[in-house]
N, C-alpha and C. Protein backbone atom coordinates (compact mmCIF):
# COMPACT_ATOMS: atom_id res chain seq x y z
N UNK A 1 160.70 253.24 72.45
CA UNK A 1 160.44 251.88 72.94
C UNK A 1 159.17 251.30 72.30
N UNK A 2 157.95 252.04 72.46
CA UNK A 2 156.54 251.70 71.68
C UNK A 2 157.00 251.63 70.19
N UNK A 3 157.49 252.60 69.27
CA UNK A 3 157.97 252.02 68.34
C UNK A 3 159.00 250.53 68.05
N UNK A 4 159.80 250.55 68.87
CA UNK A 4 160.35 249.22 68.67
C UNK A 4 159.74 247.89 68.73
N UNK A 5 158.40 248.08 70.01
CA UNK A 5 157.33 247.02 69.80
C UNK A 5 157.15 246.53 68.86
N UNK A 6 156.51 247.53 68.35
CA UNK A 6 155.40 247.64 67.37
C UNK A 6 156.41 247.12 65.87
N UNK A 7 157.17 247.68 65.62
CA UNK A 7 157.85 247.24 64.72
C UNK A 7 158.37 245.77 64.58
N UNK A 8 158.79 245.28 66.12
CA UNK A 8 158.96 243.94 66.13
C UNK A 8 158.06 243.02 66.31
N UNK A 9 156.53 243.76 66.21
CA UNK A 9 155.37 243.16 66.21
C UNK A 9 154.83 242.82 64.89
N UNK A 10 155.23 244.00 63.99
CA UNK A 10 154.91 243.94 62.34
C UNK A 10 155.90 242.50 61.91
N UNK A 11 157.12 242.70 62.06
CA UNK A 11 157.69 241.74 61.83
C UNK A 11 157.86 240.56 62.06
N UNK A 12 157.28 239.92 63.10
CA UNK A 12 156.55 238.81 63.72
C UNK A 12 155.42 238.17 62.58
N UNK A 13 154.76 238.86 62.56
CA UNK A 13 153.57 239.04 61.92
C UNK A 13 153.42 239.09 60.24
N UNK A 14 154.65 239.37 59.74
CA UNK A 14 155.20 239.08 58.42
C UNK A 14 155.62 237.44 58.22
N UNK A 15 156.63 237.47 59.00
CA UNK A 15 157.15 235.85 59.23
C UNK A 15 156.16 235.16 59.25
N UNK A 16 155.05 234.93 60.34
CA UNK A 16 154.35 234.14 60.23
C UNK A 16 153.38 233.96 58.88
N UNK A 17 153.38 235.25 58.59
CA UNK A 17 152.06 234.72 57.34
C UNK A 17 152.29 234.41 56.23
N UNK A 18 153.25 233.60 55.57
CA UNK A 18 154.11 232.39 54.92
C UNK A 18 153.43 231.25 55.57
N UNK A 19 153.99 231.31 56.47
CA UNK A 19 153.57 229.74 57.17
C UNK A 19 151.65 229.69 57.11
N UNK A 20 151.05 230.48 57.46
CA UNK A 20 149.58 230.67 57.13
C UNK A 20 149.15 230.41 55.83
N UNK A 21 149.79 230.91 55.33
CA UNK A 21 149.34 230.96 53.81
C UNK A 21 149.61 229.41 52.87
N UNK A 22 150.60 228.75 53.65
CA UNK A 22 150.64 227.60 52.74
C UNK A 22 150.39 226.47 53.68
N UNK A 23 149.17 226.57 54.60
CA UNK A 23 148.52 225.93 55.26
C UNK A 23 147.46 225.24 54.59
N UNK A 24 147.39 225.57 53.01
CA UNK A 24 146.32 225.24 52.68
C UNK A 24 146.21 225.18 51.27
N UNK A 25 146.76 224.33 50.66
CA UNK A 25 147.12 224.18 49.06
C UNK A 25 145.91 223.99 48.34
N UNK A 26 145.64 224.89 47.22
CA UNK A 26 144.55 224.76 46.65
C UNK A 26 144.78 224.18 45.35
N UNK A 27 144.15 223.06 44.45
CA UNK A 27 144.12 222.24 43.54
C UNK A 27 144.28 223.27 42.20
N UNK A 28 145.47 222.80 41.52
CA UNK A 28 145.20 223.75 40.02
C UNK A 28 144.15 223.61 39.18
N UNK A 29 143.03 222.69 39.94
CA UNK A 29 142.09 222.42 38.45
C UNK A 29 140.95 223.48 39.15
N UNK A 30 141.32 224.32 40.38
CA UNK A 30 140.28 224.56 40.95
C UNK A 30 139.97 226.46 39.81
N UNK A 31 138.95 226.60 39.40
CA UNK A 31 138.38 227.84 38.61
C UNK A 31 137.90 228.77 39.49
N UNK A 32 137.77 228.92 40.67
CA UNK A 32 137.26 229.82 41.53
C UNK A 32 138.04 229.85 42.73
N UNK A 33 138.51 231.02 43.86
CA UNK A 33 139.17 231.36 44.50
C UNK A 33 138.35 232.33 45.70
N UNK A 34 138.93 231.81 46.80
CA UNK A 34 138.64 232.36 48.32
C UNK A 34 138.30 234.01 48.27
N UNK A 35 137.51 234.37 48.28
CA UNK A 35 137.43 235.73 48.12
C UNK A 35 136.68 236.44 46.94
N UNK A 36 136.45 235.53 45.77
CA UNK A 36 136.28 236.11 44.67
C UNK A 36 134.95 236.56 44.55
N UNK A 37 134.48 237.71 43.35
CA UNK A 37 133.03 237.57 43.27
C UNK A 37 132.49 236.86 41.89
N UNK A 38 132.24 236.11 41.37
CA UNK A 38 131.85 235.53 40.30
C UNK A 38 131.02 236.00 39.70
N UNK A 39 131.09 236.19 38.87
CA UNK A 39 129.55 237.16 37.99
C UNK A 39 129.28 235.99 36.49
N UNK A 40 127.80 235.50 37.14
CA UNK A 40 127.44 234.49 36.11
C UNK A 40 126.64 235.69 35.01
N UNK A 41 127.44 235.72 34.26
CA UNK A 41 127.29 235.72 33.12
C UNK A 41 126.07 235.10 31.96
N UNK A 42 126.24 234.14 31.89
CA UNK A 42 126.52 232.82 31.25
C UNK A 42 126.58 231.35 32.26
N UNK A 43 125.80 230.55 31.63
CA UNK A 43 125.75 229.26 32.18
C UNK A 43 126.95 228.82 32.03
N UNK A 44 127.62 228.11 33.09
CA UNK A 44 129.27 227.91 33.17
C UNK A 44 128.59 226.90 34.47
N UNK A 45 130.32 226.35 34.93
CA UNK A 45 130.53 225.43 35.97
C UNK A 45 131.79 225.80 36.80
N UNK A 46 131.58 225.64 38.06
CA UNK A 46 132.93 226.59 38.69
C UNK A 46 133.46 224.95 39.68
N UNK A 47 134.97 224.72 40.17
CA UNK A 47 135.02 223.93 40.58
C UNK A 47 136.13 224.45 41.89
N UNK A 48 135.90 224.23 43.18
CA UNK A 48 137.33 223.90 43.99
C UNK A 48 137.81 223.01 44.77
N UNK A 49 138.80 222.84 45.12
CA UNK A 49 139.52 222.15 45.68
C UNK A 49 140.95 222.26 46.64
N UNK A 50 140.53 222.34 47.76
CA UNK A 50 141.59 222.75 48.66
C UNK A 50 142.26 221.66 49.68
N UNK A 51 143.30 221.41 49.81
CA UNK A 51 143.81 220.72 51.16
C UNK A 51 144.58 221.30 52.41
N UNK A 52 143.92 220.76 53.31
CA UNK A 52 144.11 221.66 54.85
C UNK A 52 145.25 220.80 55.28
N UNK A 53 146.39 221.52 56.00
CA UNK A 53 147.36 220.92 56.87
C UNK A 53 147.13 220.78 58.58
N UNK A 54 147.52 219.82 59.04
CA UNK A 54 148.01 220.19 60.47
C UNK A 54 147.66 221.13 61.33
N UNK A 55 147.03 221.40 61.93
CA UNK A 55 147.45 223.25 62.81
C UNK A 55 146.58 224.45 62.11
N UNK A 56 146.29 224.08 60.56
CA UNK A 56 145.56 224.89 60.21
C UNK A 56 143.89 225.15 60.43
N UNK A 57 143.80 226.45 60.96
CA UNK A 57 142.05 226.94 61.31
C UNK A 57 142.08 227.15 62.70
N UNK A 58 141.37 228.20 63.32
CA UNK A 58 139.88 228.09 62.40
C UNK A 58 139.29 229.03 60.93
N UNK A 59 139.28 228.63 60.31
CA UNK A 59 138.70 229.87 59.92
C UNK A 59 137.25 229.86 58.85
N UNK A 60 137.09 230.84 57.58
CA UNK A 60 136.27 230.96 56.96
C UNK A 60 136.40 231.28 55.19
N UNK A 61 136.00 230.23 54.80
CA UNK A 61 136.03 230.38 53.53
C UNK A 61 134.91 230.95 52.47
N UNK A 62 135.37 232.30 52.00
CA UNK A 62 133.98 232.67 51.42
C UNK A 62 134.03 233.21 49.92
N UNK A 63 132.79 232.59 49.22
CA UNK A 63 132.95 232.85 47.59
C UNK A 63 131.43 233.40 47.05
N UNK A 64 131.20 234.79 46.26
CA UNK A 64 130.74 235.17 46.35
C UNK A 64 130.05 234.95 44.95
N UNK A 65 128.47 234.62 44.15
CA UNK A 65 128.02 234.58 43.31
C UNK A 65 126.83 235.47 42.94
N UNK A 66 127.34 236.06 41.51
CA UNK A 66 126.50 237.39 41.26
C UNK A 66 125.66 237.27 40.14
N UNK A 67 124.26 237.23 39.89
CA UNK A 67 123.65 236.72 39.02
C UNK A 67 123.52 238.02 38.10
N UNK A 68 124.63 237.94 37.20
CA UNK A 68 124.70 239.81 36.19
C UNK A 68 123.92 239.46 35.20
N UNK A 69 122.82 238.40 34.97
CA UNK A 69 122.21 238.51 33.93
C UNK A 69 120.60 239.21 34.14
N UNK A 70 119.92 238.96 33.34
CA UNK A 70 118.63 240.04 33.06
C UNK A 70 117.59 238.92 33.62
N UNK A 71 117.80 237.99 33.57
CA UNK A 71 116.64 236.49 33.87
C UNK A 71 117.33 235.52 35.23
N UNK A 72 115.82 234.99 35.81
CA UNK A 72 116.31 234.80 36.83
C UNK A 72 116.97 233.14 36.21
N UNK A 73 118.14 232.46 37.28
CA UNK A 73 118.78 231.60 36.86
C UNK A 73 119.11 230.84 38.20
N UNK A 74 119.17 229.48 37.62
CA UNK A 74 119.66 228.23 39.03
C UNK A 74 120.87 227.93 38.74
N UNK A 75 121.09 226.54 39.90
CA UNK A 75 122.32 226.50 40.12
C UNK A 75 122.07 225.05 41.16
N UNK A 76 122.87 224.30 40.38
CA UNK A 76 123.23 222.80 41.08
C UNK A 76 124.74 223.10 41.90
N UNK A 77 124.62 222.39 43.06
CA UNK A 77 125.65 222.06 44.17
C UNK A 77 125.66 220.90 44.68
N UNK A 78 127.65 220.79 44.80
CA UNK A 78 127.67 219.05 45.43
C UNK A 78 129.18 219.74 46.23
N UNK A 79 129.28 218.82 46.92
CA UNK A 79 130.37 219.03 48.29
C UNK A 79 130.98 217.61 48.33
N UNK A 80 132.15 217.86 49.19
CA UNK A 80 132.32 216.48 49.72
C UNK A 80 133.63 217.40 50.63
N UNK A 81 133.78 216.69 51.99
CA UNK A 81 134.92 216.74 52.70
C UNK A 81 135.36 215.56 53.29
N UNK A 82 136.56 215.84 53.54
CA UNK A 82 137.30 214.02 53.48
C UNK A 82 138.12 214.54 54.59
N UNK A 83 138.42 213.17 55.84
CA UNK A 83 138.96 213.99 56.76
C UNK A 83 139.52 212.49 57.23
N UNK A 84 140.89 212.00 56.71
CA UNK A 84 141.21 210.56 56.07
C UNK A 84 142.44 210.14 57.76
N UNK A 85 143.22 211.35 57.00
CA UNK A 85 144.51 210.86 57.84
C UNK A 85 144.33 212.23 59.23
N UNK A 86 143.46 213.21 59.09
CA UNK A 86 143.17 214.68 59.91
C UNK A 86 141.83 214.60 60.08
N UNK A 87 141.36 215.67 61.18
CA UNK A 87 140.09 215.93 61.13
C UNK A 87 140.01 217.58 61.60
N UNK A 88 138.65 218.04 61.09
CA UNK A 88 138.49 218.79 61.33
C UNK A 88 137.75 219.10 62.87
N UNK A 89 138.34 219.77 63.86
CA UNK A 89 138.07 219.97 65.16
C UNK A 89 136.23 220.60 65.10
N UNK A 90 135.08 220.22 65.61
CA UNK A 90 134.26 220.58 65.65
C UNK A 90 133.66 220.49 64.06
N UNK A 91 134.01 219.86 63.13
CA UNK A 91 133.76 219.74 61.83
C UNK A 91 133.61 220.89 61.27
N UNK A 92 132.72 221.09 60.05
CA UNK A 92 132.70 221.91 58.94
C UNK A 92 131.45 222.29 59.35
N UNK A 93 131.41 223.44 58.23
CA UNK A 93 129.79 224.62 58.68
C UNK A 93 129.68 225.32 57.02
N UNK A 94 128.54 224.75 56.39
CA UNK A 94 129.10 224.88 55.12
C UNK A 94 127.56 225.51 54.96
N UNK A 95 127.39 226.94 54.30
CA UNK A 95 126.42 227.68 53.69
C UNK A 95 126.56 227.81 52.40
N UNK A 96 125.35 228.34 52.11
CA UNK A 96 125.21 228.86 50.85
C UNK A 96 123.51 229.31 50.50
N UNK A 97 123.77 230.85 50.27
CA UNK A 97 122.14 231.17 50.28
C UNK A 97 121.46 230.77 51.93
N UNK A 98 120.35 230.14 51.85
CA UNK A 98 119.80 229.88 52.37
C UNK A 98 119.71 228.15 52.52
N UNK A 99 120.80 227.49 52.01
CA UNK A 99 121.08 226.26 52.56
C UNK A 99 122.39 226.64 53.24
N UNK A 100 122.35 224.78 54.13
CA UNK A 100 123.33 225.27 55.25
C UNK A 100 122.99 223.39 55.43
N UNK A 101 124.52 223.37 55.93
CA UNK A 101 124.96 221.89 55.53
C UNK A 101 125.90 221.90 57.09
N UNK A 102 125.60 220.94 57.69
CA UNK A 102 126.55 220.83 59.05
C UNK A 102 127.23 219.02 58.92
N UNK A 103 128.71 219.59 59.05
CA UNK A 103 129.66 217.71 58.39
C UNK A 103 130.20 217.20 60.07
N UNK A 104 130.33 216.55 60.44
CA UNK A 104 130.47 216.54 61.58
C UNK A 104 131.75 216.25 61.71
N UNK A 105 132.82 216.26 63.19
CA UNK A 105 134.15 215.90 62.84
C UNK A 105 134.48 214.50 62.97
N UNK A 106 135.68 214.28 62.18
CA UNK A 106 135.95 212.67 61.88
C UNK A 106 135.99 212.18 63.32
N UNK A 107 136.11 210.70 62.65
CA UNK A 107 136.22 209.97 64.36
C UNK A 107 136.78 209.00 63.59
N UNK A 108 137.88 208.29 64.39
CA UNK A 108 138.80 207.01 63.84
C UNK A 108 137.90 205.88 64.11
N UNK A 109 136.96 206.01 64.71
CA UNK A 109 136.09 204.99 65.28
C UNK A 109 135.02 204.65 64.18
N UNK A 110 134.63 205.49 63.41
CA UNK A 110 133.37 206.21 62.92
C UNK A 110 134.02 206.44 61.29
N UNK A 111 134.23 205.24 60.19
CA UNK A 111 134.64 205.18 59.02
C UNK A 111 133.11 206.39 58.20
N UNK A 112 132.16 206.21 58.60
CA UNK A 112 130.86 206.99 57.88
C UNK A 112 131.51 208.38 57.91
N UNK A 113 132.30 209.24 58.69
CA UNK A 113 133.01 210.24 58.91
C UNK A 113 134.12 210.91 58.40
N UNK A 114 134.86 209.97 57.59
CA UNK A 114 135.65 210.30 56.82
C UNK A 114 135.47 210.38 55.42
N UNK A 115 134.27 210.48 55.24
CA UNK A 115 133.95 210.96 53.73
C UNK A 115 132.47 211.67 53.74
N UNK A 116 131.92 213.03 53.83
CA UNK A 116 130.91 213.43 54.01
C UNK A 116 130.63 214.10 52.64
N UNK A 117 129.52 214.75 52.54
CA UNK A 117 129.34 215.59 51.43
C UNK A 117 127.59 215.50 51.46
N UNK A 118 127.61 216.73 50.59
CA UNK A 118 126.04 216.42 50.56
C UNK A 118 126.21 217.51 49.10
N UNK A 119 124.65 217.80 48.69
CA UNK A 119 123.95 218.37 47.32
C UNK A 119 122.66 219.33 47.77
N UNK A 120 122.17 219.72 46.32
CA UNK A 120 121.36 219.92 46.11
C UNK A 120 120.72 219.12 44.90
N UNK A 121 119.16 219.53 45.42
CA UNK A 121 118.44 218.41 44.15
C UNK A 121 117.29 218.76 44.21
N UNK A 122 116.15 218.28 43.40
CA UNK A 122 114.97 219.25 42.45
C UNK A 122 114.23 219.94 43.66
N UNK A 123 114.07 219.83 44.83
CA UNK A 123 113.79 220.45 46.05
C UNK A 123 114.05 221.78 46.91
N UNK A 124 115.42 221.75 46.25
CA UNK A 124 116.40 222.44 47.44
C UNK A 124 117.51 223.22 46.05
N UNK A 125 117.46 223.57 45.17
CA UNK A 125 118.36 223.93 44.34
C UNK A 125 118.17 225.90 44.60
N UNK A 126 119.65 225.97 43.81
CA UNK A 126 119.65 227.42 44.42
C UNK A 126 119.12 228.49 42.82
N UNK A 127 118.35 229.11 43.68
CA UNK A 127 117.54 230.43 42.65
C UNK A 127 117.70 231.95 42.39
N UNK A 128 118.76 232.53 41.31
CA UNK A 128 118.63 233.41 41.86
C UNK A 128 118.17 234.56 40.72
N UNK A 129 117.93 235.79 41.55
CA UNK A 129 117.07 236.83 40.74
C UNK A 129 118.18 237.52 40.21
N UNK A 130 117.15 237.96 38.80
CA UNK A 130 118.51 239.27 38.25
C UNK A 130 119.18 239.87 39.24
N UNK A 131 120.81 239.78 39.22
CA UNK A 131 121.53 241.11 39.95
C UNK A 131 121.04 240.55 41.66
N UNK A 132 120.90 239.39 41.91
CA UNK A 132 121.23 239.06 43.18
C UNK A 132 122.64 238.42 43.72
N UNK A 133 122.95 237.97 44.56
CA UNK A 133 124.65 237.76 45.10
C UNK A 133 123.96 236.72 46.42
N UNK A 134 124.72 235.52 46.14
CA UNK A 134 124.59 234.47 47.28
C UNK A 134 126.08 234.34 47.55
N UNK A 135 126.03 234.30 48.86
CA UNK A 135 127.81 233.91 49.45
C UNK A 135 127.58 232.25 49.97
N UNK A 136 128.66 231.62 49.50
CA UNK A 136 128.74 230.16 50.05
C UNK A 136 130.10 230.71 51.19
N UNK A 137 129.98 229.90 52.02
CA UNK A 137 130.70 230.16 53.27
C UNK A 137 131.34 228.69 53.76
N UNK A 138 132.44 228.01 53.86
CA UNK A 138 132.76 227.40 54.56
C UNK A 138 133.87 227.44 55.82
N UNK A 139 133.19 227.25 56.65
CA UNK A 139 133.79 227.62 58.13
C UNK A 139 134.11 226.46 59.06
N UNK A 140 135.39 226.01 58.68
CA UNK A 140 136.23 224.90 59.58
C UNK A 140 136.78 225.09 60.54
N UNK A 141 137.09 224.09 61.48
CA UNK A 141 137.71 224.14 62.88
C UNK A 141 139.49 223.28 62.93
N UNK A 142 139.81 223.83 63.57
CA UNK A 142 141.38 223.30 63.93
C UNK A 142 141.65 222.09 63.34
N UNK A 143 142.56 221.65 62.02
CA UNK A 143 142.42 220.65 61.91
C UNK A 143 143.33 219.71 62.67
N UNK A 144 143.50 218.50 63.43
CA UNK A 144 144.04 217.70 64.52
C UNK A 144 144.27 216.64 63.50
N UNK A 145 145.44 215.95 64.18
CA UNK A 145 145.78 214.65 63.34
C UNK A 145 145.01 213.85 63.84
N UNK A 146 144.45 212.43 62.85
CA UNK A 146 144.06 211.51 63.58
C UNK A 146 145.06 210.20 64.51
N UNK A 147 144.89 210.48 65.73
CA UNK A 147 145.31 209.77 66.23
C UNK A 147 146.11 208.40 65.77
N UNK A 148 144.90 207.50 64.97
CA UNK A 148 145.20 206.01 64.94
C UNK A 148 146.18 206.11 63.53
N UNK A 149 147.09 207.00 63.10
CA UNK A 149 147.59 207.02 62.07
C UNK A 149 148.76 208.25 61.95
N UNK A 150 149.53 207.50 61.38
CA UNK A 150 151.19 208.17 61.71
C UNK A 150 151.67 209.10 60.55
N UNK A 151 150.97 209.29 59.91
CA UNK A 151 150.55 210.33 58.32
C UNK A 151 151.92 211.38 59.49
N UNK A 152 152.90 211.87 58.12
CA UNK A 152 153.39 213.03 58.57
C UNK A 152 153.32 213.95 58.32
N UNK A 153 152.45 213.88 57.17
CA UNK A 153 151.16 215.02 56.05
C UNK A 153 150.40 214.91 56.73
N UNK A 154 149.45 214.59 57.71
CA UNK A 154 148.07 214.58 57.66
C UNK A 154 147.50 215.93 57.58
N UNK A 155 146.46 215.62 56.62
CA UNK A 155 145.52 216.25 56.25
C UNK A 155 144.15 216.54 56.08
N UNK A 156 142.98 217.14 55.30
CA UNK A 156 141.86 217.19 55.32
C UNK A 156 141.82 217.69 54.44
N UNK A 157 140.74 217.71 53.33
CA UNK A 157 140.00 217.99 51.73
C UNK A 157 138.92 218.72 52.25
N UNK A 158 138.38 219.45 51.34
CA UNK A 158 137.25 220.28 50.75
C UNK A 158 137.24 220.25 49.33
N UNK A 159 136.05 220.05 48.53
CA UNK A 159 136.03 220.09 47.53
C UNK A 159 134.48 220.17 47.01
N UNK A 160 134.48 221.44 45.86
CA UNK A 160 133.33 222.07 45.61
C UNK A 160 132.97 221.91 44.25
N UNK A 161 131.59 222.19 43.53
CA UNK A 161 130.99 222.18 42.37
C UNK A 161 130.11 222.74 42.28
N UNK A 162 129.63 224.36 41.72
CA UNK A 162 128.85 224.59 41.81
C UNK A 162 128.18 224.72 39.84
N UNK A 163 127.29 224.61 39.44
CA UNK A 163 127.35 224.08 38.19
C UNK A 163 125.39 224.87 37.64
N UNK A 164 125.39 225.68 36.63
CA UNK A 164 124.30 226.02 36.20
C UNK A 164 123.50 225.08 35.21
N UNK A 165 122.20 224.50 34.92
CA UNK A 165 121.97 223.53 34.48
C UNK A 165 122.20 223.91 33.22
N UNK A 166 121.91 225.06 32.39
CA UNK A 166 122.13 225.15 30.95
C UNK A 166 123.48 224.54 30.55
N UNK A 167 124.23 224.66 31.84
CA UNK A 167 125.83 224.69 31.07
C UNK A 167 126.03 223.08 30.50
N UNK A 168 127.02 223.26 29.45
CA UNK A 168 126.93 221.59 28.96
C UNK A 168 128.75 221.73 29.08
N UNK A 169 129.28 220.66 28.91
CA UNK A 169 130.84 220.93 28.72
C UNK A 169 131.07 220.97 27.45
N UNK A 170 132.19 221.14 27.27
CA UNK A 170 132.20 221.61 25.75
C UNK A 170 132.94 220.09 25.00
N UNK A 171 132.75 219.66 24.09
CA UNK A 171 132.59 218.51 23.46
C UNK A 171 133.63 218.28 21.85
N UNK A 172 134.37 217.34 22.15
CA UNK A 172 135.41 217.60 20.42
C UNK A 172 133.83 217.53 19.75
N UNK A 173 134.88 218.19 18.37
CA UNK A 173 134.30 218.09 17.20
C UNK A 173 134.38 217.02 16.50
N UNK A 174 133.62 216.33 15.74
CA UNK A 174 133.03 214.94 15.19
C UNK A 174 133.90 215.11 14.46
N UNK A 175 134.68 213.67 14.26
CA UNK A 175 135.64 212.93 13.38
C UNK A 175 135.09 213.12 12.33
N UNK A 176 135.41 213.33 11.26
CA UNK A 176 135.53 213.44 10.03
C UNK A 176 135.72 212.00 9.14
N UNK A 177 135.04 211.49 8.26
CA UNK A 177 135.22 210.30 7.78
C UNK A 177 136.22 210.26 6.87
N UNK A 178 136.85 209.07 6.71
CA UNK A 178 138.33 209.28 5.76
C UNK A 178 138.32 208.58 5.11
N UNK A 179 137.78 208.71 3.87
CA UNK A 179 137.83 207.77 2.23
C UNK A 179 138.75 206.61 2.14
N UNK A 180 138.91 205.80 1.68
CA UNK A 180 139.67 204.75 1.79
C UNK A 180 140.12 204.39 0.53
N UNK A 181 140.72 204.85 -0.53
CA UNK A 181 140.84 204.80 -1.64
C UNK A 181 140.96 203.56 -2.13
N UNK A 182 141.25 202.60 -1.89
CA UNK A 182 141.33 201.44 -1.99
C UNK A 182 140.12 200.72 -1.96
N UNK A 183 139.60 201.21 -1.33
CA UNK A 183 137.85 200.53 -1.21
C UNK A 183 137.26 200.76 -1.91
N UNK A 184 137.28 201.99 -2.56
CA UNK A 184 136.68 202.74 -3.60
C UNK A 184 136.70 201.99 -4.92
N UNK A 185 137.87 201.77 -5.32
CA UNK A 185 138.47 201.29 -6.43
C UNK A 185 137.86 199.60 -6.44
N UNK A 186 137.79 198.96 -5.17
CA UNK A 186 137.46 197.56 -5.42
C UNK A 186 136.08 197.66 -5.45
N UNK A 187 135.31 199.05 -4.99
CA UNK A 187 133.65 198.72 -5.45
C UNK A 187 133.53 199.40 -7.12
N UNK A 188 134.29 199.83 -7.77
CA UNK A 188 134.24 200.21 -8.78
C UNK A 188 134.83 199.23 -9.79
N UNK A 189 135.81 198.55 -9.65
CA UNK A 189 135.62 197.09 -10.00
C UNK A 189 134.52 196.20 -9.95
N UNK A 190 134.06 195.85 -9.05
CA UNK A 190 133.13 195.08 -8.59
C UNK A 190 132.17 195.41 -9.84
N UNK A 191 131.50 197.04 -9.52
CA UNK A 191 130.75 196.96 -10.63
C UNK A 191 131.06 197.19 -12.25
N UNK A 192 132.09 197.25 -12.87
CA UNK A 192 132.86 196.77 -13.98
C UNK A 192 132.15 195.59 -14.18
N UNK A 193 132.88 194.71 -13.50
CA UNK A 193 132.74 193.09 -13.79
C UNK A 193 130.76 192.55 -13.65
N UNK A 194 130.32 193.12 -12.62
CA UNK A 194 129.08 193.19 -13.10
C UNK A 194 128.53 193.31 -14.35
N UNK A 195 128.92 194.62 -14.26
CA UNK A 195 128.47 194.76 -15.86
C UNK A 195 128.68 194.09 -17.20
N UNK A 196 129.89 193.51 -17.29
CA UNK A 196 130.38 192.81 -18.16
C UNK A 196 129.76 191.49 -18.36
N UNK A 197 129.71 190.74 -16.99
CA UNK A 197 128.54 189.50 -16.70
C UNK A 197 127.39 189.54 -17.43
N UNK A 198 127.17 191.03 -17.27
CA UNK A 198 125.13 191.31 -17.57
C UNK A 198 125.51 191.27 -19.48
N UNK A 199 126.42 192.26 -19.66
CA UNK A 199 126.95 192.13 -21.05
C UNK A 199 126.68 190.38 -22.03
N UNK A 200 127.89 189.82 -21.26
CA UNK A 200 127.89 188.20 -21.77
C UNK A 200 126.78 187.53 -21.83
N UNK A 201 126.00 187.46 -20.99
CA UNK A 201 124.95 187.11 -20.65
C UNK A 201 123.56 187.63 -22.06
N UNK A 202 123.15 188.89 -21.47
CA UNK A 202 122.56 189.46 -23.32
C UNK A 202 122.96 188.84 -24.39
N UNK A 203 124.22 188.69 -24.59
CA UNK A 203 124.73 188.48 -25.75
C UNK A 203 124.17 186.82 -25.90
């Protein structure tokens, strides 16, 4: 009998975590992932982007950054959460290091609320020592539809940037100039007939 529980407990518990799992579509442009440990290397730029459904949370989102180089190195951060047609129940709780960012939850009343975000800047930027590890953490609450709106998606955004100042993006390579053969030929004329002028002229 305890086995049959339990078994129809595993299986419960299978089913549902499909439905969990695509509670929360993450953007293909996004370079970093829930769980990961990042090892900066190298000055680089990491980006994500996730959208929350319905019903989804509470929970905790955590990404882990490992400074594997020999010198100590910074790090610019920008946020934004959008909570348009959903909100997040008790809002967002967003760390990192030793900053810590509190978004509050939307209000249909309260347009300043549906677009939050914050940074860092020459004050507050993040520092870290050879072979140290900062976890950014974001920890959301139930997301609820907003009321004043009949969205049958409704949803809620997160979206991240965390970015080292050395890093530059990488840039085409400079056009190449392209002779114009024709142009060529009429300034080489040009000076022909010059010359010929200067010729007649002597003479």
């Amino acid at each position: 009998m305890i086995k049959t529980l339990r078994a129809a407990g595993l299986a419960a518990a299978f089913a549902l975590a499909p439905l969990a799992a695509k509670a929360i579509t993450v953007n293909a442009s996004s370079s970093v992932q829930a769980g990961e440990t990042v090892e900066m290397v190298q000055d680089n730029a990491w980006h994500w982007e996730g959208t929350f459904l319905t019903g989804e949370g509470p929970g905790t989102l955590t990404y882990a950054f490992h400074n594997a180089g020999a010198s100590l190195r910074t790090m610019d951060f920008v946020f934004n959460v959008r909570q348009l047609s959903a909100f997040f129940t008790g809002g967002v709780t967003i760390t990192f290091g030793d900053l810590t960012y509190s978004i509050a939850q939307g209000s249909a009343s309260n347009p300043t609320t549906w677009q939050q975000g914050g940074n860092t800047d020459v004050t507050n930027f993040l520092v870290f020592d050879p072979d140290e590890t900062k976890t950014l953490a974001i920890a959301y609450g139930v997301v609820v539809n907003n009321p004043t709106t009949a969205a049958s998606n409704a949803s809620t955004a997160v979206t991240f940037d965390a970015i080292t100042p050395g890093y530059s993006a990488p840039t085409l390579p400079p056009v190449a100039a392209v002779p114009v053969p024709a142009a060529g030929l009429m300034l080489v004329s040009a000076l022909g007939g010059l010359g010929l002028m200067r010729r007649r002229r002597t003479a």
